[in-house]
C-alpha atoms as a PDB file:
ATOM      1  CA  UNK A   1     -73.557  44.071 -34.029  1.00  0.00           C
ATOM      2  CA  UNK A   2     -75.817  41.305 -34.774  1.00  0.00           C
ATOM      3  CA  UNK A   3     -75.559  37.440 -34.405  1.00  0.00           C
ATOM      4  CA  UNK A   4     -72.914  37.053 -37.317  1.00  0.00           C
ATOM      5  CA  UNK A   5     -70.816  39.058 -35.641  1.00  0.00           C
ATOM      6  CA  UNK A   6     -71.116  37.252 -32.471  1.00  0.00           C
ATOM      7  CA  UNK A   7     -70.494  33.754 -34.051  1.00  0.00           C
ATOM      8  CA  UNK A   8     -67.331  35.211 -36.182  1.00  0.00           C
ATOM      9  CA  UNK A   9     -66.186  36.611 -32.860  1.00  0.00           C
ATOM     10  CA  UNK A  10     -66.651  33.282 -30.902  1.00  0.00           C
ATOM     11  CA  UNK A  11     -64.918  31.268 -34.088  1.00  0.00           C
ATOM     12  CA  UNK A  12     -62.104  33.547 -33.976  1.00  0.00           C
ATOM     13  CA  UNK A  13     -61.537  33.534 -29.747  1.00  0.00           C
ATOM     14  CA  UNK A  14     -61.925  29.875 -30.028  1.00  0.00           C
ATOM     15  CA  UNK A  15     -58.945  29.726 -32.797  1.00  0.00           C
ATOM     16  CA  UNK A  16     -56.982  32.293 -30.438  1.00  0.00           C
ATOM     17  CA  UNK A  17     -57.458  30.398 -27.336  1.00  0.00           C
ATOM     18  CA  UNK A  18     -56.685  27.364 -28.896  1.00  0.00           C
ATOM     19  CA  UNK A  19     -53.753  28.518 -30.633  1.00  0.00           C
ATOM     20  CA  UNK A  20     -52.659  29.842 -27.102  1.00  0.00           C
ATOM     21  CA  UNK A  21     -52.677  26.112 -25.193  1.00  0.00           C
ATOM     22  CA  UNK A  22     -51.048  24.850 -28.557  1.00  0.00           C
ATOM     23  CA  UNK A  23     -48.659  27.505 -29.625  1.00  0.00           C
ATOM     24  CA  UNK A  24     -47.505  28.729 -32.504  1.00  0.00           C
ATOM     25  CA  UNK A  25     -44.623  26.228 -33.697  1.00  0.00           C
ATOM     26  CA  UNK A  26     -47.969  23.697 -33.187  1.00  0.00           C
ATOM     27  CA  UNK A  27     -50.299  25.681 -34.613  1.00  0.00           C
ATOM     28  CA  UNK A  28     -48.218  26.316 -38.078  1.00  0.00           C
ATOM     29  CA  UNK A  29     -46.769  22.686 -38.452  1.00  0.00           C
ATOM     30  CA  UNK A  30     -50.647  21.762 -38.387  1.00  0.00           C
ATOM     31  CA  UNK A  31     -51.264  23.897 -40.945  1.00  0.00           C
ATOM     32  CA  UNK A  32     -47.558  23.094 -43.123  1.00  0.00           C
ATOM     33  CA  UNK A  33     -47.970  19.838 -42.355  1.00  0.00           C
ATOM     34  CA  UNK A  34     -51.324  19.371 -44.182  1.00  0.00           C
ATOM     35  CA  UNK A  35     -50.179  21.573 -47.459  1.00  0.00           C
ATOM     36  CA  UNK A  36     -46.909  19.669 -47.213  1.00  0.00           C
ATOM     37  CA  UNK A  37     -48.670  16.749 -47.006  1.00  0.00           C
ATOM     38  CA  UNK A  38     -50.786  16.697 -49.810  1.00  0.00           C
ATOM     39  CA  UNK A  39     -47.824  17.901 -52.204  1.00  0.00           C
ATOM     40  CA  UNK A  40     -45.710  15.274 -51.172  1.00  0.00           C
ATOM     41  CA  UNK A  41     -47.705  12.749 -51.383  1.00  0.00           C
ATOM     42  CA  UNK A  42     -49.107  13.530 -54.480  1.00  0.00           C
ATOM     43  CA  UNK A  43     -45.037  14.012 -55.879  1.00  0.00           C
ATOM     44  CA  UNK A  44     -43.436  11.095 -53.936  1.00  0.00           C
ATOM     45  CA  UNK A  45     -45.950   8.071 -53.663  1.00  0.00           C
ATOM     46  CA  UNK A  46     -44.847   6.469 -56.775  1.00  0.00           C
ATOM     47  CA  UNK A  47     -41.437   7.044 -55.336  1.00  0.00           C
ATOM     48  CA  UNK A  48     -42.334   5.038 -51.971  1.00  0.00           C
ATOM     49  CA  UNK A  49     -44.096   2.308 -54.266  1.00  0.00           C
ATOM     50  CA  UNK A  50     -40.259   2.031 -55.896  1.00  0.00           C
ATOM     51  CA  UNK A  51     -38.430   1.914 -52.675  1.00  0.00           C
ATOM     52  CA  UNK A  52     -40.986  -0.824 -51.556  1.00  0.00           C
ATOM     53  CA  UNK A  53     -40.235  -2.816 -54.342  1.00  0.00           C
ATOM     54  CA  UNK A  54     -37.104  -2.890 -53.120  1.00  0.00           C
ATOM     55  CA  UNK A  55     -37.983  -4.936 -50.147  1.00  0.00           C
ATOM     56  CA  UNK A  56     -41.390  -7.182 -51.201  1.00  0.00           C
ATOM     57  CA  UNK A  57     -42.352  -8.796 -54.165  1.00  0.00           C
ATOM     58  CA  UNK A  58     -44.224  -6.363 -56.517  1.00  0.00           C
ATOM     59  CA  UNK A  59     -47.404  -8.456 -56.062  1.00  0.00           C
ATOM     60  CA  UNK A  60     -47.410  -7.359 -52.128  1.00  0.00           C
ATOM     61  CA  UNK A  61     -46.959  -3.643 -52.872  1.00  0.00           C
ATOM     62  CA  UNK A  62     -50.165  -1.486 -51.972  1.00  0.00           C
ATOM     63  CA  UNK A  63     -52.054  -0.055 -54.821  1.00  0.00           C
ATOM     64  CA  UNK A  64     -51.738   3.510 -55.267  1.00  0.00           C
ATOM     65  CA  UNK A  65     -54.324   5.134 -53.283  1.00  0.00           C
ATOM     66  CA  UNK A  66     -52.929   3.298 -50.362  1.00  0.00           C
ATOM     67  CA  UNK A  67     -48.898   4.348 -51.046  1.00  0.00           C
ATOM     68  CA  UNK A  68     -50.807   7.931 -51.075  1.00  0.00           C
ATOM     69  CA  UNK A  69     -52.014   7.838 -47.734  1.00  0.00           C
ATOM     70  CA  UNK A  70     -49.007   6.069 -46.139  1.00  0.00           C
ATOM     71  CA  UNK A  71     -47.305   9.091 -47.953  1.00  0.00           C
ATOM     72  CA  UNK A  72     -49.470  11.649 -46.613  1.00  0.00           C
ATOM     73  CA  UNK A  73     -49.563  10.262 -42.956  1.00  0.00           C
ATOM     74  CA  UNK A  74     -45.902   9.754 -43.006  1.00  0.00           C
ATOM     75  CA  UNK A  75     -45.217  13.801 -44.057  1.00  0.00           C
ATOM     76  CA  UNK A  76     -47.654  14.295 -41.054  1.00  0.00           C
ATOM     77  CA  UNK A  77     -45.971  12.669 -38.464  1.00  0.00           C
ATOM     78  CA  UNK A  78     -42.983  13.520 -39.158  1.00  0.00           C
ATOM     79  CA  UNK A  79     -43.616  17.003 -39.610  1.00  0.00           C
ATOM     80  CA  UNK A  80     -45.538  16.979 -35.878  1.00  0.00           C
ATOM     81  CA  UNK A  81     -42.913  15.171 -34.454  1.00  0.00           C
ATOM     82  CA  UNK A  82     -40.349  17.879 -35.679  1.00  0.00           C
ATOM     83  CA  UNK A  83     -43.013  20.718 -34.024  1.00  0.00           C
ATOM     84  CA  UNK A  84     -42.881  18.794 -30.591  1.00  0.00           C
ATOM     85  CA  UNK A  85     -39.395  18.808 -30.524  1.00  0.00           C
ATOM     86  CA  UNK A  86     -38.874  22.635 -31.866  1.00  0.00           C
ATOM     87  CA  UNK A  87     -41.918  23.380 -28.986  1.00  0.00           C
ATOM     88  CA  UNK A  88     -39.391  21.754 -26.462  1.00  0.00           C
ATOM     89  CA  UNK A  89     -36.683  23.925 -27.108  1.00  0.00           C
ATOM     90  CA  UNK A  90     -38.546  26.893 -27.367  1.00  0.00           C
ATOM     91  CA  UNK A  91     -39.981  26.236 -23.642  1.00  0.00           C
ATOM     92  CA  UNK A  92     -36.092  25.392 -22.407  1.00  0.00           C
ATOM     93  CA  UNK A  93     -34.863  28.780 -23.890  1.00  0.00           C
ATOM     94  CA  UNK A  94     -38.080  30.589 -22.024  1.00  0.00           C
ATOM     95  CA  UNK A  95     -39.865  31.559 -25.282  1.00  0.00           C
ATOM     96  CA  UNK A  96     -42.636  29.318 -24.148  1.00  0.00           C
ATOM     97  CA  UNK A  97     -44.586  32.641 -23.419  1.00  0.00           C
ATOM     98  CA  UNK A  98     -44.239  34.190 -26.756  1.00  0.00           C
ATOM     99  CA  UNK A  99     -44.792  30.879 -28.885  1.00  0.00           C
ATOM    100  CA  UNK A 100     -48.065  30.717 -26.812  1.00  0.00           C
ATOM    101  CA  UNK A 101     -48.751  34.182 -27.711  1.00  0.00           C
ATOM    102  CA  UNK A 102     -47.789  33.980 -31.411  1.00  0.00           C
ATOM    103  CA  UNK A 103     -49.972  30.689 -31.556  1.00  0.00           C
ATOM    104  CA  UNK A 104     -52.955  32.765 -30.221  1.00  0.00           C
ATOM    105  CA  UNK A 105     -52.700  34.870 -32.925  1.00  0.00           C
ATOM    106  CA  UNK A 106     -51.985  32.682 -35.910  1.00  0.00           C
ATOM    107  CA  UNK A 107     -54.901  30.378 -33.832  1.00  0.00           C
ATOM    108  CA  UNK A 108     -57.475  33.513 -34.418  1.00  0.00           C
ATOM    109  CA  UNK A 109     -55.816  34.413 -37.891  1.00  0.00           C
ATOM    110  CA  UNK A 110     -56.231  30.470 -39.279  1.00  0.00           C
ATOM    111  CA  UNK A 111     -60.020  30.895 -38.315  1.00  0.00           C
ATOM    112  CA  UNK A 112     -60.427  33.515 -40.116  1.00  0.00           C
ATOM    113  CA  UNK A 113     -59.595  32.139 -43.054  1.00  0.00           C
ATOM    114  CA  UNK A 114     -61.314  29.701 -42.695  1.00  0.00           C
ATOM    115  CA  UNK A 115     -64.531  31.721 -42.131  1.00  0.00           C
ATOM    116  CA  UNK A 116     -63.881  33.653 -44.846  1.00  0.00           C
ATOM    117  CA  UNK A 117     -63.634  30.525 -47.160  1.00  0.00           C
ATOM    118  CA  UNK A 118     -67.053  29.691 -45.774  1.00  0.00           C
ATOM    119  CA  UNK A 119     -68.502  32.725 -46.672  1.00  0.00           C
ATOM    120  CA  UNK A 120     -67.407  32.740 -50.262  1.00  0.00           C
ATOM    121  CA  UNK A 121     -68.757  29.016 -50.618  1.00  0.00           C
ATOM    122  CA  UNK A 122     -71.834  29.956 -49.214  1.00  0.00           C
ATOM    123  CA  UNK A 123     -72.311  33.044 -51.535  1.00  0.00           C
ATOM    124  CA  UNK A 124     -71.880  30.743 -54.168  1.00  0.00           C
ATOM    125  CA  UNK A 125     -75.261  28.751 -53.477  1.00  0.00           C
ATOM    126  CA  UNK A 126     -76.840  31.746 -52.096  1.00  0.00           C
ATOM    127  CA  UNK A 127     -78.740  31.143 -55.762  1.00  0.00           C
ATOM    128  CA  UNK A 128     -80.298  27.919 -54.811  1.00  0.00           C
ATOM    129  CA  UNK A 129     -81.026  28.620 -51.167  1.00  0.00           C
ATOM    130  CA  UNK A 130     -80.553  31.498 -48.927  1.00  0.00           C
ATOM    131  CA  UNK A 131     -78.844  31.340 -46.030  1.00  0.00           C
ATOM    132  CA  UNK A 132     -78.920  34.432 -44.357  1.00  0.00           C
ATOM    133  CA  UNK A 133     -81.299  37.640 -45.035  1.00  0.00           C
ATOM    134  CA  UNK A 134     -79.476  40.350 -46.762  1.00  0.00           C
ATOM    135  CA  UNK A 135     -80.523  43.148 -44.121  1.00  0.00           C
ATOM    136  CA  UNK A 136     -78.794  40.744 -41.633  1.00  0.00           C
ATOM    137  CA  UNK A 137     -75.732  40.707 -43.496  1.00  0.00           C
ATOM    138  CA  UNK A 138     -75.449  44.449 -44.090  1.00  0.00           C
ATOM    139  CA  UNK A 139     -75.737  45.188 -40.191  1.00  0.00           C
ATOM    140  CA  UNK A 140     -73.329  43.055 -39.750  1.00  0.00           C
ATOM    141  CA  UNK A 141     -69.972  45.091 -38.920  1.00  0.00           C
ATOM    142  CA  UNK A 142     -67.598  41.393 -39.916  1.00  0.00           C
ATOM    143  CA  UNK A 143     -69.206  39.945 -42.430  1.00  0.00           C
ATOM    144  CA  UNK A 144     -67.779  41.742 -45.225  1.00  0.00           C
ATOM    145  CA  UNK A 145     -64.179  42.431 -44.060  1.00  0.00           C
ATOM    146  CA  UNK A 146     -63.936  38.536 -43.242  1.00  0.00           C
ATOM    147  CA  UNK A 147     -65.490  37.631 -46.955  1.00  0.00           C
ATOM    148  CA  UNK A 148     -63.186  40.527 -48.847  1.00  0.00           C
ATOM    149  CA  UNK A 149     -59.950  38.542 -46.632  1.00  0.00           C
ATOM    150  CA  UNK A 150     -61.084  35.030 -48.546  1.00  0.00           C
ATOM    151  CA  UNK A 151     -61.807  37.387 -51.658  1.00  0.00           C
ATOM    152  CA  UNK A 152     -57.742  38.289 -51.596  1.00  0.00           C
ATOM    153  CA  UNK A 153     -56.387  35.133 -50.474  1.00  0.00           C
ATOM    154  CA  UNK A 154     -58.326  33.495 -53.734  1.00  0.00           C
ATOM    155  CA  UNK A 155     -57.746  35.630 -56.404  1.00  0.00           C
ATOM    156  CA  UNK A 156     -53.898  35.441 -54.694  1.00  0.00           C
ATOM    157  CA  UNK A 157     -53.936  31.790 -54.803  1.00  0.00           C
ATOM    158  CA  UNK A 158     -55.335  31.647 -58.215  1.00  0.00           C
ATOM    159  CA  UNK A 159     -52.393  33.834 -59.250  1.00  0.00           C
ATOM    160  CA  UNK A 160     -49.995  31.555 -58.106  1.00  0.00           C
ATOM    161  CA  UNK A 161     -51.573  28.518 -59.925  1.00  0.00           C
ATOM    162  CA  UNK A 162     -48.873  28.400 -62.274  1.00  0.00           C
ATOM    163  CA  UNK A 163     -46.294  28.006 -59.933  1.00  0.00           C
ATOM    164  CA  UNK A 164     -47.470  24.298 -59.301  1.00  0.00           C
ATOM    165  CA  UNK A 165     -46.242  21.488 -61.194  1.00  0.00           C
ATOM    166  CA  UNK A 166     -48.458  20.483 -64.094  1.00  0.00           C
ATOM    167  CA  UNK A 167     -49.560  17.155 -62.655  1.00  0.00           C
ATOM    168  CA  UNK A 168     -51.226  18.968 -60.020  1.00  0.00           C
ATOM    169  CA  UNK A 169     -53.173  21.191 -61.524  1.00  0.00           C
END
């Protein structure tokens, strides 16, 4: 075990202890919220730009970039608010305990990812500069487990691509 594997094992008790105090129903909407966000604003801003010309001239309506973000904030909120209220219930009906403990794992899982995405960006310049010796990264026992878990979730990703709606793609 060699400092790699101490910082990926830091990042990923930092996720799970944060995902703990959150919980899961948090945790998740954080993550939903931002995918959710995105998509809908990039499907429904021209549809809030309508509905505002409903109410103001079409002189005072925002240009587009701005109906985007008021969009995107508004799917967040909402979406958060919706995870406060569903982490309400869940601590009334004493399943506090296990959304805490289902947020520390999603919490550690999330990091993960996101270390793994990371590491595959940083193999991809590893031609211009390095960033880590190679005998450094072949001690290391989580180096390559956590860059072959970004290696599936992309190529699974990229096999989904056609799922999306053409306009954003």
């Amino acid at each position: 075990m060699n400092y790699i594997d101490i910082a990926i094992i830091g990042l990923v008790l930092f996720g799970a202890v944060k995902g703990f105090s959150k919980g899961f129903v948090i945790e998740a909407a954080s993550l939903i919220a931002l995918i959710l966000g995105l998509i809908g604003a990039l499907l429904f801003s021209s549809t809030v730009g309508t509905l505002l010309e409903s109410f103001f001239d079409a002189d005072r309506i925002p240009p587009s970039g701005v109906l985007f973000m008021l969009t995107f904030i508004a799917i967040i909120i909402g979406i958060n608010l919706l995870a406060k209220f569903l982490t309400r219930v869940l601590k009334m009906a004493a399943l506090g305990g296990l959304n805490r403990i289902l947020g520390a794992i999603f919490g550690g899982l999330k990091f993960v990812l996101i270390l793994s995405a990371v590491i595959l960006i940083m193999d991809q310049f590893e031609f211009l500069f390095t960033f880590m010796e190679d005998d450094v990264i072949e001690e290391s026992q989580f180096y390559e487990p956590v860059k072959s878990i970004g290696s599936v979730v992309l190529e699974w990703l990229l096999d989904k691509k056609d799922l999306l709606p053409e306009d954003l793609v």
